[in-house]
N, C-alpha and C. Protein backbone atom coordinates (compact mmCIF):
# COMPACT_ATOMS: atom_id res chain seq x y z
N UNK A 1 -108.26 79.84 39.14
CA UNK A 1 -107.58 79.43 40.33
C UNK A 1 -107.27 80.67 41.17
N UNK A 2 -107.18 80.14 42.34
CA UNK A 2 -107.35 81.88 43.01
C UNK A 2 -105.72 81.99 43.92
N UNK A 3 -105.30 82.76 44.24
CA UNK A 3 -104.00 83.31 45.27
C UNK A 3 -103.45 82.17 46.07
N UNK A 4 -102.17 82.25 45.77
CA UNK A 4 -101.77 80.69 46.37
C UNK A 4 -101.49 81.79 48.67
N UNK A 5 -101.46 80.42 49.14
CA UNK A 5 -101.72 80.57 50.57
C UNK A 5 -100.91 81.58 51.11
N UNK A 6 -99.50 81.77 50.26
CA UNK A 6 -98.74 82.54 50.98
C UNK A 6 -98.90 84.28 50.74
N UNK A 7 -99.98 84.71 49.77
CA UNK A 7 -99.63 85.59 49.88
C UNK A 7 -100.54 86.47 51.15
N UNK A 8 -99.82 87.33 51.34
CA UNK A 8 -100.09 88.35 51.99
C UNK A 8 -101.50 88.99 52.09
N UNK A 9 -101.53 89.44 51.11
CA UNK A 9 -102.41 90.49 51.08
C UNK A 9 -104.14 90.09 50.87
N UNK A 10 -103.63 88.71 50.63
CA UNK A 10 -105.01 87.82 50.36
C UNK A 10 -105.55 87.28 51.56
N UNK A 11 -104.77 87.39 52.59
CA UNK A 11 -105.43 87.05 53.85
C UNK A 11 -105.23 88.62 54.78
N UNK A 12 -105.23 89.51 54.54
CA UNK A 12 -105.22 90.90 55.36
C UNK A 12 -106.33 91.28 54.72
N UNK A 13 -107.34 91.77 55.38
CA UNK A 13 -108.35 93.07 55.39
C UNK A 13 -107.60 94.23 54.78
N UNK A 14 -107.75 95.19 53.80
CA UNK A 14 -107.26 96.38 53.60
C UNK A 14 -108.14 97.25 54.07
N UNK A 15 -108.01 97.85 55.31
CA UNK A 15 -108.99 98.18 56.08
C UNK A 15 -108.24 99.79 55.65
N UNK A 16 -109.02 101.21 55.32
CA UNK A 16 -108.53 102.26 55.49
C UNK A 16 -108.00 102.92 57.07
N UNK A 17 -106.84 103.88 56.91
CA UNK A 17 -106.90 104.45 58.24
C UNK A 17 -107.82 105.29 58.53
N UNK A 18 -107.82 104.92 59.85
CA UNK A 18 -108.92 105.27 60.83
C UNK A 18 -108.58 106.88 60.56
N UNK A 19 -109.37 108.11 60.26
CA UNK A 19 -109.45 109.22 60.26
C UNK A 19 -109.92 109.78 61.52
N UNK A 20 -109.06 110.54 61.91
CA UNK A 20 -109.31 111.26 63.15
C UNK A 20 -110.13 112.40 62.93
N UNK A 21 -111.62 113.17 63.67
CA UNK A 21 -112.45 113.98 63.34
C UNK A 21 -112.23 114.91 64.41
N UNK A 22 -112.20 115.99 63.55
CA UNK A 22 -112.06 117.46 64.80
C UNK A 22 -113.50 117.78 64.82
N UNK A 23 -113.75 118.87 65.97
CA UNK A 23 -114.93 119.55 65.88
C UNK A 23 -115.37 119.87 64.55
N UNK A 24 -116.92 120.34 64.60
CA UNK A 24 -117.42 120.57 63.76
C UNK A 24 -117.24 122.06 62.96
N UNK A 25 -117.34 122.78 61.80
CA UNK A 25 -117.16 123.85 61.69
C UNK A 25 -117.77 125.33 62.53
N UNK A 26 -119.11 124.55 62.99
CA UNK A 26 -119.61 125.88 63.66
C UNK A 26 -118.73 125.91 65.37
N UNK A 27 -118.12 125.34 65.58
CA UNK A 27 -117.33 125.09 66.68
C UNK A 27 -116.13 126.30 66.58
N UNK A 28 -115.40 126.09 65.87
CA UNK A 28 -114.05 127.13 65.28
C UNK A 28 -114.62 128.86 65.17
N UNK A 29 -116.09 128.93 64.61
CA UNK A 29 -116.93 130.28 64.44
C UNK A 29 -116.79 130.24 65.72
N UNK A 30 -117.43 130.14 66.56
CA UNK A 30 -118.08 130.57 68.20
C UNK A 30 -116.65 130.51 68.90
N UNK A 31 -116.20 129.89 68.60
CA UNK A 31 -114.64 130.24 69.16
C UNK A 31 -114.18 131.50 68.58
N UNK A 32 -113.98 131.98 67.53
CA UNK A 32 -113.55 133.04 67.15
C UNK A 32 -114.80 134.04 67.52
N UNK A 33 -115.65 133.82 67.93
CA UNK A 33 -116.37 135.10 67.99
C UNK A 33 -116.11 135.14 69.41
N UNK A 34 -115.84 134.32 70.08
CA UNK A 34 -115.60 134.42 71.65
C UNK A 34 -114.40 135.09 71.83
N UNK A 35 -113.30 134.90 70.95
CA UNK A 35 -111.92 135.70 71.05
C UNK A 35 -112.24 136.96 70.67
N UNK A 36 -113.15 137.71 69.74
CA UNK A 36 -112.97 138.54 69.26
C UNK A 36 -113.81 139.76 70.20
N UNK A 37 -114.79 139.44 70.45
CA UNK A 37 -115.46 139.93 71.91
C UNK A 37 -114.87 139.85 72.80
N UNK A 38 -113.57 138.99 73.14
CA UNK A 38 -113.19 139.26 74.12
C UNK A 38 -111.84 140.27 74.02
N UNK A 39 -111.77 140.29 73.23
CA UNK A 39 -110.67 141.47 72.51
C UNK A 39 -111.00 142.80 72.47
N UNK A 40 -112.49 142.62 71.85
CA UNK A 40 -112.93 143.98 72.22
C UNK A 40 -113.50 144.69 73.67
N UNK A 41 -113.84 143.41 74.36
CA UNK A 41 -114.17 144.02 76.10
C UNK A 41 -112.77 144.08 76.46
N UNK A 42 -111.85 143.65 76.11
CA UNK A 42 -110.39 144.52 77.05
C UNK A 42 -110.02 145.44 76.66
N UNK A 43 -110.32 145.94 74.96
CA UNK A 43 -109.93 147.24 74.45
C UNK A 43 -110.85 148.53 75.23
N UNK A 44 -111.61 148.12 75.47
CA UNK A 44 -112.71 149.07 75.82
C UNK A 44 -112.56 149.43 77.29
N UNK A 45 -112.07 148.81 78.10
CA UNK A 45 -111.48 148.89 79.37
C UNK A 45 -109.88 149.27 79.24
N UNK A 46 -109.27 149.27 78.59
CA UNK A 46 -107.82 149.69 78.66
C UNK A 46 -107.07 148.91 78.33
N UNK A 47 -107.44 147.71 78.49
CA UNK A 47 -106.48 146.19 78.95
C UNK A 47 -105.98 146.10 80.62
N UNK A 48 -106.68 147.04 81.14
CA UNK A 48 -106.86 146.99 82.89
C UNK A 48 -107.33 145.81 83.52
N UNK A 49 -106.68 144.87 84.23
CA UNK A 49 -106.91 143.72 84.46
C UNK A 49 -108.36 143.89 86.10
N UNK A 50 -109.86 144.59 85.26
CA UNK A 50 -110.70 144.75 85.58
C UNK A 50 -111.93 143.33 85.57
N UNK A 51 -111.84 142.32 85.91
CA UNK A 51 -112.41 140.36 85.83
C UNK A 51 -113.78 141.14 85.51
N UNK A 52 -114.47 141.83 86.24
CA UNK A 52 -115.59 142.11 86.46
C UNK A 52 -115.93 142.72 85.14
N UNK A 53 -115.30 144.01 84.67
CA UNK A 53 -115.82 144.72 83.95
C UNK A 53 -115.59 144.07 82.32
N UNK A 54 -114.78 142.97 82.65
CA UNK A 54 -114.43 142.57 81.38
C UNK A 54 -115.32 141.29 81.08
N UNK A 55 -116.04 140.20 82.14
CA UNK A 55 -117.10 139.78 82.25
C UNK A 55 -117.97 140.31 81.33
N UNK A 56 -118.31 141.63 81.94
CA UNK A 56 -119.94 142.42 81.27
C UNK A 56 -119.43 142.80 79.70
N UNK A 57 -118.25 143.73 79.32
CA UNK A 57 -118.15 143.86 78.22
C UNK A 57 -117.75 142.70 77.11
N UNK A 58 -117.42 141.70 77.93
CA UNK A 58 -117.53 140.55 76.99
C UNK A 58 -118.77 140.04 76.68
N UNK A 59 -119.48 139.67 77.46
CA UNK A 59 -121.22 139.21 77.62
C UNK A 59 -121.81 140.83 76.26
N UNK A 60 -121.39 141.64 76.34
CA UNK A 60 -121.96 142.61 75.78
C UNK A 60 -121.71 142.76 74.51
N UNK A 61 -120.45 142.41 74.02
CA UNK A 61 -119.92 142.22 72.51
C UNK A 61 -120.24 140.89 71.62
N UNK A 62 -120.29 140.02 72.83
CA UNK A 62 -120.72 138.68 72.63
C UNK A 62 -122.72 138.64 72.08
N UNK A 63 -122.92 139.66 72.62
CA UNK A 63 -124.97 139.27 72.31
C UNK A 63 -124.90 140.27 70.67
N UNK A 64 -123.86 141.79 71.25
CA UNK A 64 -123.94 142.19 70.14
C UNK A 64 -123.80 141.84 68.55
N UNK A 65 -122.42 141.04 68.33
CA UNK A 65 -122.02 140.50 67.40
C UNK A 65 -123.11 139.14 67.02
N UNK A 66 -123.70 138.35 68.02
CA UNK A 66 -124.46 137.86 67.65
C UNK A 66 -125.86 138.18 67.02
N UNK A 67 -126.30 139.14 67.66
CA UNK A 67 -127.46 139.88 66.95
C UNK A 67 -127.21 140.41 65.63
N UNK A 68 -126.20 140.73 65.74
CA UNK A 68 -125.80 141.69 64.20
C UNK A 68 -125.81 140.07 63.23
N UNK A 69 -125.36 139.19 63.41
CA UNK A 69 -125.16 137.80 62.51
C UNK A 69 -126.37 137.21 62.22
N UNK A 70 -127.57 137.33 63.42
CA UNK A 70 -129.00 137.09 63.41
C UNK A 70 -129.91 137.70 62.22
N UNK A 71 -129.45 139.41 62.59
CA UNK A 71 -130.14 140.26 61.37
C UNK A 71 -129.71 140.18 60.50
N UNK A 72 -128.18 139.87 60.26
CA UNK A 72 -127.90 139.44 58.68
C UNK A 72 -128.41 138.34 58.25
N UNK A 73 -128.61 137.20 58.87
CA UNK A 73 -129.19 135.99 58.01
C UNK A 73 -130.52 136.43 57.88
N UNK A 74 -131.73 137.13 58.60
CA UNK A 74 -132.81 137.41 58.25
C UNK A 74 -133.06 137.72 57.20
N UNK A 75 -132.06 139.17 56.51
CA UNK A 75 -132.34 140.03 55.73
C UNK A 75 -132.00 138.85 54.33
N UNK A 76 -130.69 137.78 54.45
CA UNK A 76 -130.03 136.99 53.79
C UNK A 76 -131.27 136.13 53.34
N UNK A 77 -132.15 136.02 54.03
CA UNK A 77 -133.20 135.14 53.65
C UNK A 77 -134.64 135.55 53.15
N UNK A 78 -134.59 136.95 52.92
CA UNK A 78 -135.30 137.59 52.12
C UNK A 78 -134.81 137.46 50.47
N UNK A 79 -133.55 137.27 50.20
CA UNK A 79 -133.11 137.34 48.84
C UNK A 79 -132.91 135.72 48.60
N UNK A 80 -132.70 135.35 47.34
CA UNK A 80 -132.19 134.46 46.51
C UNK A 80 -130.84 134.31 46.84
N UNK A 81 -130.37 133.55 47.68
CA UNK A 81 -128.75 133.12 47.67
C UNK A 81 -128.35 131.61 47.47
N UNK A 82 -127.39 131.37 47.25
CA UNK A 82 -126.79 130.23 47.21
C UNK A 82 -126.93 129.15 48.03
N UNK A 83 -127.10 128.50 48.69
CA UNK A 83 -127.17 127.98 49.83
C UNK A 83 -125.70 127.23 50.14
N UNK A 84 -125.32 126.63 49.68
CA UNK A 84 -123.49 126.50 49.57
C UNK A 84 -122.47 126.88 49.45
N UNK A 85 -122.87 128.49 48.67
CA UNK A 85 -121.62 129.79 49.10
C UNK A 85 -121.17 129.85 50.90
N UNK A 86 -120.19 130.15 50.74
CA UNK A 86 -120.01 130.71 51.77
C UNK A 86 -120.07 131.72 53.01
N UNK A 87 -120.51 132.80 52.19
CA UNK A 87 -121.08 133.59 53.63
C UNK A 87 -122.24 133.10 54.28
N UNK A 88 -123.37 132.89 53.32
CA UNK A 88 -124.34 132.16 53.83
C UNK A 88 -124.51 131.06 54.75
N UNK A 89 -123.52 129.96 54.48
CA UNK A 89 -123.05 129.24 55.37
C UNK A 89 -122.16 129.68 56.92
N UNK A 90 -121.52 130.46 56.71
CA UNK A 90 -120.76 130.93 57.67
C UNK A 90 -122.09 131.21 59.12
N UNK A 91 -122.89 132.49 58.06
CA UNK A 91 -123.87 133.14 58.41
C UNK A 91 -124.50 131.99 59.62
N UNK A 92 -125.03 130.81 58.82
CA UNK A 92 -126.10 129.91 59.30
C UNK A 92 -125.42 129.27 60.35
N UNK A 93 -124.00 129.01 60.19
CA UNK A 93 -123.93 127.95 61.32
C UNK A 93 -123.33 128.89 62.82
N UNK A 94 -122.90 129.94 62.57
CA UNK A 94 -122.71 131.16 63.60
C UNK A 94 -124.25 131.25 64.38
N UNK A 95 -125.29 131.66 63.46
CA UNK A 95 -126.38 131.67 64.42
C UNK A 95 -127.52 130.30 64.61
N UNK A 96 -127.30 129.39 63.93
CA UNK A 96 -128.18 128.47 64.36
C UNK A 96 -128.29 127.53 65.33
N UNK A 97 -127.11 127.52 66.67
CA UNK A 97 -126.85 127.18 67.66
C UNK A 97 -128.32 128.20 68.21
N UNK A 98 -128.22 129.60 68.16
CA UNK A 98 -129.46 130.43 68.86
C UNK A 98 -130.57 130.02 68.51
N UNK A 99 -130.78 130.08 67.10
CA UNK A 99 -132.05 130.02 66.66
C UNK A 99 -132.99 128.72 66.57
N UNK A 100 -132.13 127.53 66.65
CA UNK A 100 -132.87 126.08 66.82
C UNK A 100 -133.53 125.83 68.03
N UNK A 101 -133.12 125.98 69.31
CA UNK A 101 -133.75 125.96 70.14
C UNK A 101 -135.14 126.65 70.61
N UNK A 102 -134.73 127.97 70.02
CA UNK A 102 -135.90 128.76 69.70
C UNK A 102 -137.27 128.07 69.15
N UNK A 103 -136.68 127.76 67.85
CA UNK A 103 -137.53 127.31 66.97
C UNK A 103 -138.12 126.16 67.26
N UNK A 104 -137.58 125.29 67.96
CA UNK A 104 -138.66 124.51 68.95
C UNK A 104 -139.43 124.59 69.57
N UNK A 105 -139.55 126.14 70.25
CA UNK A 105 -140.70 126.56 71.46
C UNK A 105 -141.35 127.13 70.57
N UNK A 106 -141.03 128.43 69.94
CA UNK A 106 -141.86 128.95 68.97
C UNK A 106 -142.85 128.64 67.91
N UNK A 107 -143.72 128.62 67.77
CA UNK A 107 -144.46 128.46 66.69
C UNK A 107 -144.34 129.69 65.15
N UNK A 108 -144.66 129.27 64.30
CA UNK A 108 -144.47 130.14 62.97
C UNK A 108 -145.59 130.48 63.06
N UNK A 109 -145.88 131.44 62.75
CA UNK A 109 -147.00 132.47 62.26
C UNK A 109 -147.52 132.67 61.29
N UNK A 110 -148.41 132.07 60.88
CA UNK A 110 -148.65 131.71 59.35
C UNK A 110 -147.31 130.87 58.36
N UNK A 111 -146.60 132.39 57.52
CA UNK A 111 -145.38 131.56 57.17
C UNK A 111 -144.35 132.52 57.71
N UNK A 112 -144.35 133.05 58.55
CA UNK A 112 -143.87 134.01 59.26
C UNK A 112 -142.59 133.85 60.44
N UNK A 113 -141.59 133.57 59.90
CA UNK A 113 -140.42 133.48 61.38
C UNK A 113 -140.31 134.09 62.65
N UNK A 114 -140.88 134.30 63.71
CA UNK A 114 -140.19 135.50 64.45
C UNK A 114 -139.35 134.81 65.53
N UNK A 115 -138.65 133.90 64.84
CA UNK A 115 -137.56 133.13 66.38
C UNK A 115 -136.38 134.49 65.95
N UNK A 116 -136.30 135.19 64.69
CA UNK A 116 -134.79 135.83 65.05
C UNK A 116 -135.34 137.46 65.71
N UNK A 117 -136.42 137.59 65.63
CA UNK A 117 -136.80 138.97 66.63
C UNK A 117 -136.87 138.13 67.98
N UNK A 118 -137.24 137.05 68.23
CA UNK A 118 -137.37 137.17 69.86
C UNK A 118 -135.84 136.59 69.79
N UNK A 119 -134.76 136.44 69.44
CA UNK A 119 -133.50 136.15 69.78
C UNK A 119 -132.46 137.02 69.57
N UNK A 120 -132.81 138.36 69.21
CA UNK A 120 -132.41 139.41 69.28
C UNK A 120 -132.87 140.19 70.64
N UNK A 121 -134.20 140.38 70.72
CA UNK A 121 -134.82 140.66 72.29
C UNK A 121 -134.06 139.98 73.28
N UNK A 122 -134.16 139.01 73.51
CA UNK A 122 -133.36 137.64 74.24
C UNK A 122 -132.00 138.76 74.53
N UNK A 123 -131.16 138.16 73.81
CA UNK A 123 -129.48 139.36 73.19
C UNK A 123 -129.62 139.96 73.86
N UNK A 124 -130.63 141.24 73.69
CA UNK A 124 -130.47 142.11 74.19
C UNK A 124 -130.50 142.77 75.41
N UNK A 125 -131.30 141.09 76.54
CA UNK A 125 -131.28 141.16 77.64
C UNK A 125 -130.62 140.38 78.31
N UNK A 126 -129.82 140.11 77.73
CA UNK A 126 -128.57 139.27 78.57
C UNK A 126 -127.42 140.21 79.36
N UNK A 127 -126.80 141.19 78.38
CA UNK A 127 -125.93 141.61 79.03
C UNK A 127 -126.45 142.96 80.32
N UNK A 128 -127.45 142.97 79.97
CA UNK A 128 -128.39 143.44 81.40
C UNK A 128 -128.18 142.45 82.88
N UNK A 129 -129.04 141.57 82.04
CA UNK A 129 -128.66 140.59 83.51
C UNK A 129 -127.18 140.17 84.15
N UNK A 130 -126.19 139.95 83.10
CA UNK A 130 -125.02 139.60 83.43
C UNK A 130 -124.46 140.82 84.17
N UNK A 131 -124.42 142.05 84.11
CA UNK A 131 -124.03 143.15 84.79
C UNK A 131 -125.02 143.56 85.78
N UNK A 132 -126.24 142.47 86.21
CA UNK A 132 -126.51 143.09 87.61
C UNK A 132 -125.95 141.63 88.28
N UNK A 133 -125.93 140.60 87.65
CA UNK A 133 -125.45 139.60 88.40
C UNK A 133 -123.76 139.97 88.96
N UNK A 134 -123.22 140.47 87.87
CA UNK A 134 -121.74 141.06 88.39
C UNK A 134 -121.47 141.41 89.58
N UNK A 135 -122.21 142.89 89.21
CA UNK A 135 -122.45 143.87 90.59
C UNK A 135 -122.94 143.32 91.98
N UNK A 136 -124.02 141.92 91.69
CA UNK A 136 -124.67 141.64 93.18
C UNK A 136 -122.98 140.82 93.84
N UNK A 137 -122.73 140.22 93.29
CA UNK A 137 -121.06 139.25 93.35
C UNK A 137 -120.02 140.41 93.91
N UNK A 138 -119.44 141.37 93.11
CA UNK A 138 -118.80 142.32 93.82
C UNK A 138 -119.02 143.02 94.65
């Protein structure tokens, strides 16, 4: 015989609460790498409230630190690692915002990667352009 009419809980759904979802983890990285470049383009200027120059040295700490995260996962993927440790992860989701898009246009080369050399090249010509775009503006 089954639950007489009055109870409760036999006519409610026990539905879980709805969980609220924050950004994703590589979201919180690029945020902190955006603070931290930008920490270092005001150190490097004085903390002189210079818009312009702090523009370029941000754009400039910003390709740097990314390149440096690029060549570490390269070298990271020459060895045997974990794939669920953590630096590795850190590593991957810091640069694979760069490198996926890449890796769509690019073709592999035999078995050969070169999306993180041309996304280092790339890097390295950004904060070029961003400091003549500056200069044409000022």
């Amino acid at each position: 015989m089954g639950r007489p009419w009055w109870y409760d809980s036999y006519w409610q759904q026990n539905k879980p609460p709805r969980r609220i979802r924050g950004p994703r983890g590589w979201v919180w990285i690029w945020i902190a790498l955006a603070v931290v470049s930008l920490v270092l383009g005001m150190w490097g200027t004085g903390f002189r409230p210079l818009w312009a120059v702090w523009t370029v040295a941000f754009v400039s700490y910003f390709c740097r630190i990314l390149s440096l995260a690029i060549l570490v996962r390269a070298v990271l993927s020459w060895f045997p690692v974990n794939p669920r440790s953590r630096a590795p992860g850190l590593v991957r989701d810091t640069t694979e915002p760069v490198l996926a898009p890449l890796r769509r246009v690019i073709p592999l080369l035999g078995s050969l990667d070169i999306t993180p050399i041309v996304a280092i090249i790339l890097l390295n010509l950004v904060p070029t352009l961003v400091g003549s775009l500056v200069s044409l503006v000022s």
